[in-house]
N, C-alpha and C. Protein backbone atom coordinates (compact mmCIF):
# COMPACT_ATOMS: atom_id res chain seq x y z
N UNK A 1 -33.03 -7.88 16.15
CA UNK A 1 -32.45 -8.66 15.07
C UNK A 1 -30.95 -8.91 15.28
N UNK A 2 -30.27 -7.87 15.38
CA UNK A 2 -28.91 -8.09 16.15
C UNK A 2 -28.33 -8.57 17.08
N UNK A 3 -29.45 -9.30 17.73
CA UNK A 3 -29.69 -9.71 19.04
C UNK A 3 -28.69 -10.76 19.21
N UNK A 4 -29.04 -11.62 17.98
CA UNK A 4 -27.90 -12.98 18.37
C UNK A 4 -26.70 -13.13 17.67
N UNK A 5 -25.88 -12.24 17.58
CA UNK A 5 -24.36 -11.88 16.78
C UNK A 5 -23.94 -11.07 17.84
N UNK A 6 -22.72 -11.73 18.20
CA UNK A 6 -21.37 -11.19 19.00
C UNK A 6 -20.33 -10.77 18.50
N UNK A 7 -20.07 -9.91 19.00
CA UNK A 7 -18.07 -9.50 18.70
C UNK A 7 -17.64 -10.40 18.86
N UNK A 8 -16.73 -10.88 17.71
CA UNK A 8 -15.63 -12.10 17.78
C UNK A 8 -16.41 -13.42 17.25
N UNK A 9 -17.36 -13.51 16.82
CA UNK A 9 -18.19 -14.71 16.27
C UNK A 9 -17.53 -14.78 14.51
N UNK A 10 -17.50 -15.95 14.49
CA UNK A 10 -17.38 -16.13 12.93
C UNK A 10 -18.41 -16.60 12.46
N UNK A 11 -19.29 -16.09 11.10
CA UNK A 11 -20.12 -16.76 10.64
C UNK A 11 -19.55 -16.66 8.58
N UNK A 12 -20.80 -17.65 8.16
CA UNK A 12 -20.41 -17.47 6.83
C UNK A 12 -21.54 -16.54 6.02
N UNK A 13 -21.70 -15.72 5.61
CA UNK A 13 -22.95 -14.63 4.87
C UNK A 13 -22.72 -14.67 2.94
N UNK A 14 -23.70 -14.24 2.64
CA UNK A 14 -23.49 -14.10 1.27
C UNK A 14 -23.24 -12.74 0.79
N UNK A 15 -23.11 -11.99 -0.35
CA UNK A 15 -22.18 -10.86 -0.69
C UNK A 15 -24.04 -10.18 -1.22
N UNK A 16 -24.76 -9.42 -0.71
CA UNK A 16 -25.78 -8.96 -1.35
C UNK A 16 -25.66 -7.85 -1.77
N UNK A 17 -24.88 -6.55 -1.85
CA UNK A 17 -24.63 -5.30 -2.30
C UNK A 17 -23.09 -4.87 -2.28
N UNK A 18 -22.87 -3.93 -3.30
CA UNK A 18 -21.30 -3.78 -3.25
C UNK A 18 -21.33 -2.49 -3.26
N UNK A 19 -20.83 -1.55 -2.82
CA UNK A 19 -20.99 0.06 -2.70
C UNK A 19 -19.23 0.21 -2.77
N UNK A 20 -18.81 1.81 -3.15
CA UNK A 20 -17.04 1.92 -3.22
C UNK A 20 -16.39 1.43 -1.64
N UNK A 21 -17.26 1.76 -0.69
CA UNK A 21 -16.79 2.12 0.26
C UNK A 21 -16.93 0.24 1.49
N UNK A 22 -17.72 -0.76 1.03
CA UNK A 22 -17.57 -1.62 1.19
C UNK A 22 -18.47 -2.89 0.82
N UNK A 23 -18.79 -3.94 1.29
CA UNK A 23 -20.02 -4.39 0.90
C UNK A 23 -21.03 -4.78 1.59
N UNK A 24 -22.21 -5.50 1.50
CA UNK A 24 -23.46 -5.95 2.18
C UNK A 24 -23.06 -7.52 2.20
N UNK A 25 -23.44 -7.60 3.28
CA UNK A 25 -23.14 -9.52 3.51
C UNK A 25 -24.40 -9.80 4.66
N UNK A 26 -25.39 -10.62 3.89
CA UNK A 26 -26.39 -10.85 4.60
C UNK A 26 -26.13 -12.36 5.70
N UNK A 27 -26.47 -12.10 6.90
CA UNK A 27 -25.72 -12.71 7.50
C UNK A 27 -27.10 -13.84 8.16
N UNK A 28 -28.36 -13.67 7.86
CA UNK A 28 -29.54 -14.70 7.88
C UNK A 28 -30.27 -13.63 7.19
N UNK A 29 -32.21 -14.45 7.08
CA UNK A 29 -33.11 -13.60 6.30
C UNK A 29 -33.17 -12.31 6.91
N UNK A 30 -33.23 -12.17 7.41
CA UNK A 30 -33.17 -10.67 8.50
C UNK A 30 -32.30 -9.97 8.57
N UNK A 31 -31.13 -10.31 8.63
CA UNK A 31 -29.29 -9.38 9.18
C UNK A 31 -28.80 -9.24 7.84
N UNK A 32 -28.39 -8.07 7.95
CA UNK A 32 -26.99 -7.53 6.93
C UNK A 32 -26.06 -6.86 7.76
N UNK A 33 -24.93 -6.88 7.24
CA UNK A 33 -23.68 -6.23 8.15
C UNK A 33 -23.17 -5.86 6.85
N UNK A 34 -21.99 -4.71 7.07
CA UNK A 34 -21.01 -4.33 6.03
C UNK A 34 -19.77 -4.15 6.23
N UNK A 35 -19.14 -5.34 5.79
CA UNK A 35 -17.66 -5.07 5.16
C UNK A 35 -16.65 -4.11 4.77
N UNK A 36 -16.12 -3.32 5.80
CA UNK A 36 -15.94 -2.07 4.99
C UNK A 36 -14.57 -2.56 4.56
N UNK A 37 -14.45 -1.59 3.64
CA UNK A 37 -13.37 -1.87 1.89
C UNK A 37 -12.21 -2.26 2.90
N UNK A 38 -11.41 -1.58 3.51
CA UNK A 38 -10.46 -1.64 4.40
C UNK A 38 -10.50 -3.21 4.73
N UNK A 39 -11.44 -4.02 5.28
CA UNK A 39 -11.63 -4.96 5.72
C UNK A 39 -11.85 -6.48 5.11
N UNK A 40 -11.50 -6.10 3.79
CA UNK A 40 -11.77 -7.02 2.91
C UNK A 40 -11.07 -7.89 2.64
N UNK A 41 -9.69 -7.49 2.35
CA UNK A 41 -8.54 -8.72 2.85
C UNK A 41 -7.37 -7.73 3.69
N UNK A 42 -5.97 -8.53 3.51
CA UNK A 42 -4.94 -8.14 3.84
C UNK A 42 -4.49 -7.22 2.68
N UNK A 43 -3.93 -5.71 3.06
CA UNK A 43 -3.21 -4.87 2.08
C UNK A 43 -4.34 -4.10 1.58
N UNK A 44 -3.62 -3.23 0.34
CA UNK A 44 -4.45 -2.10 -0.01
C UNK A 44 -5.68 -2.52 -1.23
N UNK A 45 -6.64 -2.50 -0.96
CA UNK A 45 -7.38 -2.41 -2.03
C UNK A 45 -8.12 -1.52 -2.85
N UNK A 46 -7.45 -1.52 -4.05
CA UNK A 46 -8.14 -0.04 -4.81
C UNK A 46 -9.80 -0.20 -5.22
N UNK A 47 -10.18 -1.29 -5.69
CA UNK A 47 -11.31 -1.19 -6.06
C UNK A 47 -12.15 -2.85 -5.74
N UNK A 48 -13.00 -2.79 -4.89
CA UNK A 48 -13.27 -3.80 -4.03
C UNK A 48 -14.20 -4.43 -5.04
N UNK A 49 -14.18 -4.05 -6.36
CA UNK A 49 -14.90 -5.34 -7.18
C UNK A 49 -13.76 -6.16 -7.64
N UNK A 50 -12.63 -6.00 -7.38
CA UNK A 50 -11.68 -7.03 -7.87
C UNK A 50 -11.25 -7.60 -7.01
N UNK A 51 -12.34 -8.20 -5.92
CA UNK A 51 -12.34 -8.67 -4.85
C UNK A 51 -13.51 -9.46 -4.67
N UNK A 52 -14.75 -8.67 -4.78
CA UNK A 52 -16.18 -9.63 -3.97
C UNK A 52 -16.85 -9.35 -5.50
N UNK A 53 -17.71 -10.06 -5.54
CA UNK A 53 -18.89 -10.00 -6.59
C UNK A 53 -20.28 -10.52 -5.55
N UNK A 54 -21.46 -9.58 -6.11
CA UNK A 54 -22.81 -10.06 -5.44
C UNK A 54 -23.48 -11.12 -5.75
N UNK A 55 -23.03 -12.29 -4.82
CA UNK A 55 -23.65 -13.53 -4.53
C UNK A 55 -22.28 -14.60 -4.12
N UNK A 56 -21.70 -13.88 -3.98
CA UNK A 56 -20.51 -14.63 -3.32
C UNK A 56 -20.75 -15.34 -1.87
N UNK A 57 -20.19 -16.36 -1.71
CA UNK A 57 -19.90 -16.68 -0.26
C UNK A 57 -18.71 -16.67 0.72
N UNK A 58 -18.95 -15.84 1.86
CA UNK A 58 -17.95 -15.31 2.60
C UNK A 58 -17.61 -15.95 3.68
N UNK A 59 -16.79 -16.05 4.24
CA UNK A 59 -16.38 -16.15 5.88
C UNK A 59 -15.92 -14.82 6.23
N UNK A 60 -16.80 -14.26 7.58
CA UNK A 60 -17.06 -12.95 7.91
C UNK A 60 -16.91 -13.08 9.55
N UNK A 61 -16.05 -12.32 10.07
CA UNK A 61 -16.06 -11.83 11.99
C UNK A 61 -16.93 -11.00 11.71
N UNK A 62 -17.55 -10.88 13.34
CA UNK A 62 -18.11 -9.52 13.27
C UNK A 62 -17.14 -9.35 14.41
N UNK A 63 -17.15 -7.76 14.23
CA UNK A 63 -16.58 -6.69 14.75
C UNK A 63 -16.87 -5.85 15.46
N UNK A 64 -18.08 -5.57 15.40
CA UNK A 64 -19.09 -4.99 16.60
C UNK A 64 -20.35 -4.92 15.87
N UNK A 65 -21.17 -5.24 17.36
CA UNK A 65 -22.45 -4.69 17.05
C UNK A 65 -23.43 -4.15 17.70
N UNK A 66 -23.88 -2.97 16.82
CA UNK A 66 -24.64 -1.57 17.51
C UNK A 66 -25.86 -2.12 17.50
N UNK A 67 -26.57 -2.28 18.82
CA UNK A 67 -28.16 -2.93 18.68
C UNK A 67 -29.21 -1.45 18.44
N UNK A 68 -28.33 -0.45 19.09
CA UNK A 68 -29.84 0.78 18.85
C UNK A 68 -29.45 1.17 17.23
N UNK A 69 -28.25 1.30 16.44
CA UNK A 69 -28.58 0.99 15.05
C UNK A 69 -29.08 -0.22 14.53
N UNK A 70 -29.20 -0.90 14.94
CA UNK A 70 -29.17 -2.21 14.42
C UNK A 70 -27.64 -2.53 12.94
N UNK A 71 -27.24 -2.01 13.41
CA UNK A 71 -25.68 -2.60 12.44
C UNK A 71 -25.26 -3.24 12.66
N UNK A 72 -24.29 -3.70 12.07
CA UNK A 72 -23.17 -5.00 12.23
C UNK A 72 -22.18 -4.49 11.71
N UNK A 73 -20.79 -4.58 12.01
CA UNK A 73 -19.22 -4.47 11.48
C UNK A 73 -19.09 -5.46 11.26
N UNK A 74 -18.42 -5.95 10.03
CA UNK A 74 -17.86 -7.32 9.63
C UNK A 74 -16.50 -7.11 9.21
N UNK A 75 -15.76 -8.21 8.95
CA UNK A 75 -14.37 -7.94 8.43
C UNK A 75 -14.61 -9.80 8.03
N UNK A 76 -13.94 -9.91 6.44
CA UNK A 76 -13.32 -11.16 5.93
C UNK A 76 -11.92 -11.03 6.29
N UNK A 77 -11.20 -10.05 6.32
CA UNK A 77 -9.66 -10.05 6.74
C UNK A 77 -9.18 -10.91 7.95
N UNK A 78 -10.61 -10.65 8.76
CA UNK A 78 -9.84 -10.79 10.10
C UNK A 78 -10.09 -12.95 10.26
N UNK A 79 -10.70 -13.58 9.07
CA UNK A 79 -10.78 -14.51 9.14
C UNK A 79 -9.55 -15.55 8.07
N UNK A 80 -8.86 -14.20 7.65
CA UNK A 80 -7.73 -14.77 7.13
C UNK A 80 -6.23 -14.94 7.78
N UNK A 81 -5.35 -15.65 7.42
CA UNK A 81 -4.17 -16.13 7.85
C UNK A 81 -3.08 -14.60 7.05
N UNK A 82 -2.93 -13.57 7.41
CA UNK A 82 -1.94 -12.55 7.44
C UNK A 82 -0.83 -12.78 6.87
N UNK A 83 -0.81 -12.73 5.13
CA UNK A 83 0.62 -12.98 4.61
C UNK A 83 1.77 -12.75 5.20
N UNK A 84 2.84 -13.21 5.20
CA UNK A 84 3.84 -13.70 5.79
C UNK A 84 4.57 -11.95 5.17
N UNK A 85 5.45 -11.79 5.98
CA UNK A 85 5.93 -10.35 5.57
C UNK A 85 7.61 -10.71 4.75
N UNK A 86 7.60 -10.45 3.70
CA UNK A 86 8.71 -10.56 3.17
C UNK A 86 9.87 -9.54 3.48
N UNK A 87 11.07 -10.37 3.76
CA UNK A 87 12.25 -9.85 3.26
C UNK A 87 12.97 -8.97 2.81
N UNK A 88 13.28 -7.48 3.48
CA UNK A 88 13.28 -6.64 2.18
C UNK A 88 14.73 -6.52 1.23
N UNK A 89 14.69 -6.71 0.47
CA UNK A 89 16.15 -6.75 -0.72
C UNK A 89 16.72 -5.90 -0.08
N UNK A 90 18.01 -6.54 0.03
CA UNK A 90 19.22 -5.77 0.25
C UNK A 90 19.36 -4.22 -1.00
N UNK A 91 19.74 -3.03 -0.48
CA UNK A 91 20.35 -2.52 -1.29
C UNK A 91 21.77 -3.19 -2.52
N UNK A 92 21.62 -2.46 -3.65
CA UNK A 92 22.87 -2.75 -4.69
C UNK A 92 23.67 -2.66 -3.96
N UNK A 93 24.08 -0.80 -3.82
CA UNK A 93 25.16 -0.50 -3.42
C UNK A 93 24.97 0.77 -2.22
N UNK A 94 25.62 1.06 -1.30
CA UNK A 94 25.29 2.19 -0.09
C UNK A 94 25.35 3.36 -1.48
N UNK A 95 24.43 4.07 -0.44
CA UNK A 95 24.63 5.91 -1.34
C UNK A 95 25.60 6.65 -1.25
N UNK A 96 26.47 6.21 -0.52
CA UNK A 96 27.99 6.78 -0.14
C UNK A 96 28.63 6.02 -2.01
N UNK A 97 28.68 5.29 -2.18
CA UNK A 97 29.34 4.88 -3.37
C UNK A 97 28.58 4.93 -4.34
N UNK A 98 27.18 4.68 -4.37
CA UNK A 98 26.82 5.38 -5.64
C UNK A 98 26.90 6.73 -6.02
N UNK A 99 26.77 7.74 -4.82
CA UNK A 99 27.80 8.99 -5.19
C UNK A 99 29.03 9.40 -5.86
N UNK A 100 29.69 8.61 -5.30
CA UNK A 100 31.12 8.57 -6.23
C UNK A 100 31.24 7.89 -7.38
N UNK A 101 30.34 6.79 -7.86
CA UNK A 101 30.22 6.02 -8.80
C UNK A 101 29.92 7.11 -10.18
N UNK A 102 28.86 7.88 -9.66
CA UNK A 102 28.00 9.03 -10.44
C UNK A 102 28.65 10.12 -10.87
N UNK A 103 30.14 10.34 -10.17
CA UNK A 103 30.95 11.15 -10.96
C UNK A 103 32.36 10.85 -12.25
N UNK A 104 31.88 9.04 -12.00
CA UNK A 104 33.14 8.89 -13.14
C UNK A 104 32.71 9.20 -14.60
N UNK A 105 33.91 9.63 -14.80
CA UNK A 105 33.59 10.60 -16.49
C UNK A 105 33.68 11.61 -16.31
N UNK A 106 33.72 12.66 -14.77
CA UNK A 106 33.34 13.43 -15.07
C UNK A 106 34.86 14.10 -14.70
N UNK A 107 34.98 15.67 -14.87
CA UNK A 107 36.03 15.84 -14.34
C UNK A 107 36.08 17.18 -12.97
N UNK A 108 36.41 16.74 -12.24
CA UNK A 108 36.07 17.48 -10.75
C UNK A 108 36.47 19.11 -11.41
N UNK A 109 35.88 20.13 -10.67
CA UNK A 109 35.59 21.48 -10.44
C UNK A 109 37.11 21.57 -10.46
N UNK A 110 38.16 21.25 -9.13
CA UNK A 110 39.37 21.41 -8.63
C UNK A 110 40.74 20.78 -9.96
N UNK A 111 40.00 19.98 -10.84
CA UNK A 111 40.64 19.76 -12.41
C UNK A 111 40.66 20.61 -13.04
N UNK A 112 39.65 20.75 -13.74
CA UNK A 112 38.54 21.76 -14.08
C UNK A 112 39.79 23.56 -14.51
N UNK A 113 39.27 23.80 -12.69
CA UNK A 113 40.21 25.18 -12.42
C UNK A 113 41.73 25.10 -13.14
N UNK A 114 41.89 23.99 -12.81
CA UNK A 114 43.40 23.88 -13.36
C UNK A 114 43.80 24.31 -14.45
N UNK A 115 43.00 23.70 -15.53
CA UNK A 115 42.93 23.50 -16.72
C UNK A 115 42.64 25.01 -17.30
N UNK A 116 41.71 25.42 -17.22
CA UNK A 116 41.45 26.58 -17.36
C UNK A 116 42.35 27.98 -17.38
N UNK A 117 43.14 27.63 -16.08
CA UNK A 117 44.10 28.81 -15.41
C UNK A 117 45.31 28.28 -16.73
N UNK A 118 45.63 27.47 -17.17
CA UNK A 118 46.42 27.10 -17.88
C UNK A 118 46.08 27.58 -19.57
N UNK A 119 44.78 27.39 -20.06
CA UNK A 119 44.20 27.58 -21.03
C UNK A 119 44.72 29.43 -21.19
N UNK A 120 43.94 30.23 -19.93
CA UNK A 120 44.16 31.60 -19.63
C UNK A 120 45.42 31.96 -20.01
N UNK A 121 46.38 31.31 -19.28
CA UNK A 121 47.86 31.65 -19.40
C UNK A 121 48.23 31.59 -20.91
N UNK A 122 47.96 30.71 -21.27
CA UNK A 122 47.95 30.46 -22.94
C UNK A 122 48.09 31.65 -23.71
N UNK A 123 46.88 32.35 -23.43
CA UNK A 123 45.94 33.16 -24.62
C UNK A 123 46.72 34.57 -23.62
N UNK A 124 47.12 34.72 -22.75
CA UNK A 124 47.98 35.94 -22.39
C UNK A 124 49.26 36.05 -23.19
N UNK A 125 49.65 35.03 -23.04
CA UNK A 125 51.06 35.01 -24.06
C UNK A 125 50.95 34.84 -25.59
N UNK A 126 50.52 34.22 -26.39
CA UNK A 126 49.82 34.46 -27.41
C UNK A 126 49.13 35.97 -27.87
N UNK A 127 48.24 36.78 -26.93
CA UNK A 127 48.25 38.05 -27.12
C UNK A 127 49.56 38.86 -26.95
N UNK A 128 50.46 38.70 -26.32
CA UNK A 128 51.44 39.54 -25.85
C UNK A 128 52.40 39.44 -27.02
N UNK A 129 52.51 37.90 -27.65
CA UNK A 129 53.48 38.38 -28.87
C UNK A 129 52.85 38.61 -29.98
């Protein structure tokens, strides 16, 4: 039955079973191959019914095929055009300056001490008279 499907053939099949892991695409009265989830389009897909429904029509590669299983690998991905890879946004600002950005308001440790040693001195003299 597998007999006349090649690696690298494109054909068109219909969507006959949907399982998590991929789907059934009958590829004449006789052949089914499966789609696995991975293979369904470009990018991640969480749940491959928001993708195929059973009785759909596909454009399907095959991908290999095992004649002593009689299987078929299919992929719809591989009959699509590979979104274009976007751009990635510039950062706001480097992490070197949002560091320093993240301390205004505040008042440094080396202030801080100052202030303190001064406060101290205060309350020594104040006790003493």
């Amino acid at each position: 039955m597998t007999d006349k499907f090649e690696t690298g053939q494109v054909l068109e099949g219909k969507v006959t079973g949907i399982q998590p892991y991929g789907a059934f695409v009958a590829l004449d009265d006789e052949t089914q191959g499966l789609v696995h989830i991975s293979e369904v389009t470009h990018g991640y897909v969480k749940d491959i019914n928001d993708h195929l429904t059973v009785g759909d029509d596909v454009n399907v590669k095959v991908l290999n095929v095992d004649s002593e299983k009689n299987k078929v690998s299919l992929s719809i991905r591989a009959t699509e055009e590979a979104p274009k890879k976007q751009a990635k946004a510039p950062r706001s600002q480097p992490a070197v300056q949002q560091q320093q950005d993240s301390s205004a308001g505040f008042n440094t440790l080396k202030d801080k001490l100052e202030e303190w040693i001064e406060q101290s001195e205060e309350r020594e003299e104040t006790y003493k008279n």
